[in-house]
N, C-alpha and C. Protein backbone atom coordinates (compact mmCIF):
# COMPACT_ATOMS: atom_id res chain seq x y z
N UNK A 1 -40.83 28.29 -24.91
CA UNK A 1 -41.47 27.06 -24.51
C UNK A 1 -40.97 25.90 -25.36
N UNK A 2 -40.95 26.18 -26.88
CA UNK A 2 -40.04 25.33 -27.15
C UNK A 2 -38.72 24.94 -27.43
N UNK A 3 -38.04 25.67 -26.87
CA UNK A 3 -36.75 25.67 -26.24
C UNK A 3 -36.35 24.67 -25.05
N UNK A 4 -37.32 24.61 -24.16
CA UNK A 4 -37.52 23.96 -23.10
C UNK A 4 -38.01 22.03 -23.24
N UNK A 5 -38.76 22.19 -24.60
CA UNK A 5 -39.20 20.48 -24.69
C UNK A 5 -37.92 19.94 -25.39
N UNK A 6 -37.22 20.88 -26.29
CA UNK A 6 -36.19 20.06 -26.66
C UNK A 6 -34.79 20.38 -25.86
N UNK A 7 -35.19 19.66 -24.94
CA UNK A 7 -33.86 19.71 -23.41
C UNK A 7 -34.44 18.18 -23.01
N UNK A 8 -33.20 17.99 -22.87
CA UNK A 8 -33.66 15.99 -21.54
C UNK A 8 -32.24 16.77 -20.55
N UNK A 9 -32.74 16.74 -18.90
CA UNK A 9 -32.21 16.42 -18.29
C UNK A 9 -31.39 18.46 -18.54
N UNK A 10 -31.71 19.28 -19.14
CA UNK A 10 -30.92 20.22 -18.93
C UNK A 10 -29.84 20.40 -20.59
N UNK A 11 -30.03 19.30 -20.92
CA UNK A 11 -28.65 19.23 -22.23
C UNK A 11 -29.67 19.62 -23.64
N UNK A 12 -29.14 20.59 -24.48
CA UNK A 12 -30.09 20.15 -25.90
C UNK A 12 -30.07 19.41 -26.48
N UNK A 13 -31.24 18.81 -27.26
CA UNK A 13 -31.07 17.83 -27.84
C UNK A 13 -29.77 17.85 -29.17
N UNK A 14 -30.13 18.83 -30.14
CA UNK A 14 -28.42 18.57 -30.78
C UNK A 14 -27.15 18.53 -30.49
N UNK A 15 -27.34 18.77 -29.02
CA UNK A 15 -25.79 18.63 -28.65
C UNK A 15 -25.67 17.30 -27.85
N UNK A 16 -26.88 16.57 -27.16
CA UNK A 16 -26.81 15.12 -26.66
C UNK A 16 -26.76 14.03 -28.09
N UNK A 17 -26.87 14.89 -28.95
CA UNK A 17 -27.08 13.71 -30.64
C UNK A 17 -25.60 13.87 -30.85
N UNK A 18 -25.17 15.25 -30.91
CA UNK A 18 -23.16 15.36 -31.38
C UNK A 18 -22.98 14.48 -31.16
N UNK A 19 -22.93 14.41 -29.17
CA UNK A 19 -22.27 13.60 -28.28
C UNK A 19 -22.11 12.13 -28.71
N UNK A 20 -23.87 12.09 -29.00
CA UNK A 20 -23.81 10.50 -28.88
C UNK A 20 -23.31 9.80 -30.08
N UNK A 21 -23.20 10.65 -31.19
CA UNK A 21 -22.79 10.09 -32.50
C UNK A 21 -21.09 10.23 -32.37
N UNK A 22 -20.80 10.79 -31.60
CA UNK A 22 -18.98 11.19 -31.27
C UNK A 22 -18.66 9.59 -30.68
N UNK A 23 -19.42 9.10 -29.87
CA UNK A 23 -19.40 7.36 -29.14
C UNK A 23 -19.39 6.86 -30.05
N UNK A 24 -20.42 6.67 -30.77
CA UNK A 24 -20.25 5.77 -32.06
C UNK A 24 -19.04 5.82 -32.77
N UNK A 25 -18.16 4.72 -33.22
CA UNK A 25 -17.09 5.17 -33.96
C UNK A 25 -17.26 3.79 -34.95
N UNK A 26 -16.73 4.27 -36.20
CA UNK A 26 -16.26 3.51 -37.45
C UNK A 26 -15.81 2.55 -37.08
N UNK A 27 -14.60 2.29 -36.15
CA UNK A 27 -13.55 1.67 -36.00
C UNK A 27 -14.14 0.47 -34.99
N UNK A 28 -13.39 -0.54 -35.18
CA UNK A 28 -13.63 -1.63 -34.15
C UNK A 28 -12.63 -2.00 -33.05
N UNK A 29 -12.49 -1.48 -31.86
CA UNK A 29 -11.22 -1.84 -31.27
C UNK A 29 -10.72 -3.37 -31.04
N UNK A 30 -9.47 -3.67 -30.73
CA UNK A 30 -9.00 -4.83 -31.11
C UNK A 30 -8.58 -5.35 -29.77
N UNK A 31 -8.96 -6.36 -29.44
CA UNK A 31 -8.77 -7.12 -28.19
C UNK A 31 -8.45 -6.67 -26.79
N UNK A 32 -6.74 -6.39 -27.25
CA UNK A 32 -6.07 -6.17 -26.65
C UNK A 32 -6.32 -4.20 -25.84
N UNK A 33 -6.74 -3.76 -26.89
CA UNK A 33 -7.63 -2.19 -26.62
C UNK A 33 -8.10 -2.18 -25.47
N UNK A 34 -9.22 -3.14 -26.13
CA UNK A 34 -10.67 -3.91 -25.01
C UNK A 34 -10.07 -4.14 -23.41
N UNK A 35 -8.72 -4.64 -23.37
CA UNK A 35 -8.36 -5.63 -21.99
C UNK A 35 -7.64 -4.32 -21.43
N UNK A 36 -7.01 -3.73 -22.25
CA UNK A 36 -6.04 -2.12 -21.78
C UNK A 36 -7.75 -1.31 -20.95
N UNK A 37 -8.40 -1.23 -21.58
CA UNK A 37 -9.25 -0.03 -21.34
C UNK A 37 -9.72 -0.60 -19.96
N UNK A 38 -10.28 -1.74 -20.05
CA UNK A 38 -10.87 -2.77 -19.05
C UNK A 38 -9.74 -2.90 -17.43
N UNK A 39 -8.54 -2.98 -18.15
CA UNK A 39 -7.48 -3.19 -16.60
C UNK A 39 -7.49 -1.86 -16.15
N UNK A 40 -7.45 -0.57 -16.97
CA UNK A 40 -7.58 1.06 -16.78
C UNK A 40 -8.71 1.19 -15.61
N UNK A 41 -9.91 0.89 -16.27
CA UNK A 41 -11.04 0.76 -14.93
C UNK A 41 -11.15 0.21 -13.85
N UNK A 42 -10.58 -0.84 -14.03
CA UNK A 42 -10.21 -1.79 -12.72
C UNK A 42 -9.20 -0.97 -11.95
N UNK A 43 -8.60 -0.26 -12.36
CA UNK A 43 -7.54 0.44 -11.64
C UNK A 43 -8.14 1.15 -11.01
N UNK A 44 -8.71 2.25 -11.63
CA UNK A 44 -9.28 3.09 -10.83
C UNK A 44 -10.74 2.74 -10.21
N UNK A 45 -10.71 2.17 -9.95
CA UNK A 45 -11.86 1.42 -9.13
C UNK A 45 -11.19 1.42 -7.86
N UNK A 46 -10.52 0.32 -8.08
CA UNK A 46 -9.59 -0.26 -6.84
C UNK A 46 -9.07 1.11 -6.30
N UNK A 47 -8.30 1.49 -7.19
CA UNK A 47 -7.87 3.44 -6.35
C UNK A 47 -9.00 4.25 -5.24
N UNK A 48 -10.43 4.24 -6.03
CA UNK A 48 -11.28 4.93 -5.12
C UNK A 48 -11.63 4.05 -3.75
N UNK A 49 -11.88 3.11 -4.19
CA UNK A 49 -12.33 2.03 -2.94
C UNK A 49 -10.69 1.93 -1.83
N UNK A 50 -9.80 1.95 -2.57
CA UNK A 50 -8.70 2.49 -1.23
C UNK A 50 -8.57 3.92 -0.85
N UNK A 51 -9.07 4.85 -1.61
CA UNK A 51 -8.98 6.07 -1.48
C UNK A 51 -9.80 6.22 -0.11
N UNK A 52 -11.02 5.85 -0.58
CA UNK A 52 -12.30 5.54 0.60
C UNK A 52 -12.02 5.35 2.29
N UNK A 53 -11.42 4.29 1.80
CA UNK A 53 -11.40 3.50 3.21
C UNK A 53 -9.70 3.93 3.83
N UNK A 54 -9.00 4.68 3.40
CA UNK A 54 -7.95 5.74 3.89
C UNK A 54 -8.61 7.04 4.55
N UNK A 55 -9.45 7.72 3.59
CA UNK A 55 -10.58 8.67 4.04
C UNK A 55 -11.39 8.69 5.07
N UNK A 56 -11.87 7.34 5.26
CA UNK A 56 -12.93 7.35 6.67
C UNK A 56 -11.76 7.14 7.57
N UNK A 57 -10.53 6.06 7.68
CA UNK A 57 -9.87 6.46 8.62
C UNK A 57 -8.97 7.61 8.83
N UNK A 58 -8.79 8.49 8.37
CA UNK A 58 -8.11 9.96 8.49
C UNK A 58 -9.37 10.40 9.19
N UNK A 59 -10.82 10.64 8.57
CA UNK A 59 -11.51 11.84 9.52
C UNK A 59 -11.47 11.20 10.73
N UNK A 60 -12.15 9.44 10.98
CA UNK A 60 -12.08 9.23 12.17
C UNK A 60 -10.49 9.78 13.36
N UNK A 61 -9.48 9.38 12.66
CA UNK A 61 -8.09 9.70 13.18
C UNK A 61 -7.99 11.39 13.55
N UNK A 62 -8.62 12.28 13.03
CA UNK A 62 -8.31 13.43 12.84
C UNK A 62 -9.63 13.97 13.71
N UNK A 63 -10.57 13.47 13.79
CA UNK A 63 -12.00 14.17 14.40
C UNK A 63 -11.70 13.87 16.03
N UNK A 64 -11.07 12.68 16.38
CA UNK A 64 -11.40 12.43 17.68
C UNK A 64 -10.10 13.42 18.67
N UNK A 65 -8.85 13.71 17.77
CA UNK A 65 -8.49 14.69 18.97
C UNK A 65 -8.74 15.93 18.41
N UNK A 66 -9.08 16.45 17.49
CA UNK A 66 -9.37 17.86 17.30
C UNK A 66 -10.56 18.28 17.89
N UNK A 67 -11.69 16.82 18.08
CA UNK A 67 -12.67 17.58 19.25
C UNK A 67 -12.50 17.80 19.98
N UNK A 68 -11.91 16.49 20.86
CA UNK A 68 -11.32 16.38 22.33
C UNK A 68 -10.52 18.13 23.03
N UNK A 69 -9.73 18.27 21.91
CA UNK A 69 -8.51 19.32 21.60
C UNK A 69 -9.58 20.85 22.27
N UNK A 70 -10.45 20.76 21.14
CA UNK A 70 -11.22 21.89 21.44
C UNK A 70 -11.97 22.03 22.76
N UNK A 71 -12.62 20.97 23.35
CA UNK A 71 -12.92 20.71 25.09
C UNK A 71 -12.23 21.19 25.87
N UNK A 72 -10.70 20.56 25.68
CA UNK A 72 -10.07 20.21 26.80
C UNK A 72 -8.73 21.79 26.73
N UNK A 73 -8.25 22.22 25.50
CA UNK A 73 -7.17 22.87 26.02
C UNK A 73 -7.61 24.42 25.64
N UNK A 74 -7.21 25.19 26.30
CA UNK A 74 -8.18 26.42 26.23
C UNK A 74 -8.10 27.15 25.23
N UNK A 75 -6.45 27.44 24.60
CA UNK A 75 -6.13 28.35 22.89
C UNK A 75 -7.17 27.47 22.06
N UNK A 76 -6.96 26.12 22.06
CA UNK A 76 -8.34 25.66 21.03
C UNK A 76 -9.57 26.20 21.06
N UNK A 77 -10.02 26.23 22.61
CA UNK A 77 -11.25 26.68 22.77
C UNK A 77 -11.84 27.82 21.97
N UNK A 78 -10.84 28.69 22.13
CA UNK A 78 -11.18 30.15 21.88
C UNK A 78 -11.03 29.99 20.58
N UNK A 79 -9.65 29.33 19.96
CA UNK A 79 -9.39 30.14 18.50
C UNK A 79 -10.15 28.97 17.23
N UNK A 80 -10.41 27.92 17.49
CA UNK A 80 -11.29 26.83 16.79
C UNK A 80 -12.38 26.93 16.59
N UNK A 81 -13.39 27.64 15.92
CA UNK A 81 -14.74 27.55 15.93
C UNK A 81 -15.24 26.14 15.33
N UNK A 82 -16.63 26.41 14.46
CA UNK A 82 -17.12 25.35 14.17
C UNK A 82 -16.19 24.46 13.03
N UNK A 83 -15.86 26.08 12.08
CA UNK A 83 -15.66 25.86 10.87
C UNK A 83 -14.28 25.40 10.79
N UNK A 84 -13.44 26.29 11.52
CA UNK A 84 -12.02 25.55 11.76
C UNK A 84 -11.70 24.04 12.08
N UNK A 85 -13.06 23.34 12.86
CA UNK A 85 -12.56 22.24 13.19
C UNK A 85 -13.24 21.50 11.91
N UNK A 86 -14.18 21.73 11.08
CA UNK A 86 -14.76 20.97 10.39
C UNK A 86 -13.50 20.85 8.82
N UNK A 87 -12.80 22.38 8.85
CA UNK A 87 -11.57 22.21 7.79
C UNK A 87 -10.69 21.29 8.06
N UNK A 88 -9.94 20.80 9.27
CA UNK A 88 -9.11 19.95 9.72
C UNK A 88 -9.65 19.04 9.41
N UNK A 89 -10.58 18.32 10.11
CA UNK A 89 -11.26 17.13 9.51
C UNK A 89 -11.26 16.66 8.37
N UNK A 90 -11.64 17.77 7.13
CA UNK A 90 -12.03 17.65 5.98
C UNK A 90 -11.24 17.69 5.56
N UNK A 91 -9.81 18.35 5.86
CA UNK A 91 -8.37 18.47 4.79
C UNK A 91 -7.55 17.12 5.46
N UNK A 92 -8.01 16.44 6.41
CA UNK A 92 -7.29 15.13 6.56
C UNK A 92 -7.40 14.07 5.54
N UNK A 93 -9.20 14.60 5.51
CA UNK A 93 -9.59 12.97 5.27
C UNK A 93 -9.42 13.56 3.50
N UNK A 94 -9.33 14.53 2.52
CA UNK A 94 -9.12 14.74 1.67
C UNK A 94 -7.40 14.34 0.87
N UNK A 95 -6.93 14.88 1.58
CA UNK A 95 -5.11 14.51 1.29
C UNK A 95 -5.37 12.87 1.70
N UNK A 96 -5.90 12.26 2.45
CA UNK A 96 -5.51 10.61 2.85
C UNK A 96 -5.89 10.14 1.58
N UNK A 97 -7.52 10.73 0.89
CA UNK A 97 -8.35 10.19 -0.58
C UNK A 97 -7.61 10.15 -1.25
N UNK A 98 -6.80 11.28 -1.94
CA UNK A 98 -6.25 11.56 -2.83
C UNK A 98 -4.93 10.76 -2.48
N UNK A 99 -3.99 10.90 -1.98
CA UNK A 99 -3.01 10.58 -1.97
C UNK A 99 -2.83 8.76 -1.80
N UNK A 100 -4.01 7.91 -1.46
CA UNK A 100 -4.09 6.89 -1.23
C UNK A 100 -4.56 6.07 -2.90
N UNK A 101 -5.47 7.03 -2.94
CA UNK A 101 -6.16 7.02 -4.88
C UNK A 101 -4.89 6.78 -5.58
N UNK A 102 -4.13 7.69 -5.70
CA UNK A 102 -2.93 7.97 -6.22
C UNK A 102 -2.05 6.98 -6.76
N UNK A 103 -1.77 6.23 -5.52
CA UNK A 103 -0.26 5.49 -5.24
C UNK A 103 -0.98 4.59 -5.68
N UNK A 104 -2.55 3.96 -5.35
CA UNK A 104 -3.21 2.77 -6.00
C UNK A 104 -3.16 2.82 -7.40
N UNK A 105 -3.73 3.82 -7.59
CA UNK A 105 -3.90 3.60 -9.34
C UNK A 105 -2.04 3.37 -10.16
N UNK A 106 -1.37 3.87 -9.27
CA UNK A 106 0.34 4.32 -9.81
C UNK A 106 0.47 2.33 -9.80
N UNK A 107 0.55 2.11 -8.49
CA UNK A 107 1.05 0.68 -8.13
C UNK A 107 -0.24 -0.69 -8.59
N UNK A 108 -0.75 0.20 -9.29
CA UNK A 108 -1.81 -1.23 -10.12
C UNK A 108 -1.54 -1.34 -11.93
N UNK A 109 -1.56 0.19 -12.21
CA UNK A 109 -1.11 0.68 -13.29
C UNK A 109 0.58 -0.03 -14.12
N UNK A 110 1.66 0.03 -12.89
CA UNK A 110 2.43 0.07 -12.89
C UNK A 110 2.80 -1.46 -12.69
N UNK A 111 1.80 -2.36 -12.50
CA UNK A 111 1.56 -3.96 -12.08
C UNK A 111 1.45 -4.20 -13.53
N UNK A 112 0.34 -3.74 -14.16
CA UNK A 112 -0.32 -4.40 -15.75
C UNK A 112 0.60 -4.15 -16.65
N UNK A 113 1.38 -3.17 -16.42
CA UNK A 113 2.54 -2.78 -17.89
C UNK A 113 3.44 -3.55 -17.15
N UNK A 114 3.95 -4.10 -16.18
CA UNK A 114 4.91 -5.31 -15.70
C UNK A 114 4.17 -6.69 -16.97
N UNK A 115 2.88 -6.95 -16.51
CA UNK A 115 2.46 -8.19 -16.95
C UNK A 115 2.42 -8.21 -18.25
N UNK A 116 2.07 -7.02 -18.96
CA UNK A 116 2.27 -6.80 -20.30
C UNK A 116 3.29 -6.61 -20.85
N UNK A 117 4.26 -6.15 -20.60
CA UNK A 117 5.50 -7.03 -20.83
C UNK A 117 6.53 -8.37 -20.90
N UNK A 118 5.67 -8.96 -19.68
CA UNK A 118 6.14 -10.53 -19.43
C UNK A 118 5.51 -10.83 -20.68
N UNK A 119 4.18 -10.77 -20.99
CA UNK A 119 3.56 -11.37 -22.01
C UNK A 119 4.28 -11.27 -23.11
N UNK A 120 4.78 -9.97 -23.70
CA UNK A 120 5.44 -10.01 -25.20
C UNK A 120 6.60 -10.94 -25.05
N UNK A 121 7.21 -10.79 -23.51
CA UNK A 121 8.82 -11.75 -24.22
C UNK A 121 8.45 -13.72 -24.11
């Protein structure tokens, strides 16, 4: 029982104290840290939010003839169950996430070390 009061959320408490004293650091980062870490997030921000909206259009792109598919031509009928069509769907709109995530974070990433370079010369 008291094993159980010293838990928040599932974690023990000496190991949410490690953690939180591991955040804390000595050190003060220096500006430029600050703006690196800051353009890092912005990156991947922007990555998911294109990842996203690649994603809804793949399942939409991918759901409307693999249903149709399964209606209309008869080997679908038979050999497509629920689950088969729900994998297609789901491995469209997964490879579009990822692979859209990807190239964003590559071609935003790959923008800021351009600008950070203009800057030094």
């Amino acid at each position: 029982m008291n094993q159980r009061r010293n838990r928040k959320m599932g974690i023990p408490t000496e190991m949410r104290e490690a953690w939180a004293e591991k955040r804390r650091s000595f050190f003060i980062p220096s500006p430029s840290e600050e703006q690196r870490n800051l353009d890092s997030k912005t990156c991947v921000q922007e990555g998911v939010r294109e990842g996203l909206k690649a994603a809804s259009i793949a399942c939409v792109a991918s759901a409307v003839p693999t249903l149709s598919a399964v209606r209309v031509i008869p080997w679908a009928k038979a050999n497509l169950n629920y689950t088969a069509q729900a994998l297609i769907i789901s491995g469209a709109s997964i490879a579009a996430y990822f692979i859209t995530a990807d190239k964003t974070i590559l071609e935003c990433a790959r923008r800021n070390s351009l600008t950070n370079f203009e800057k030094r010369e």
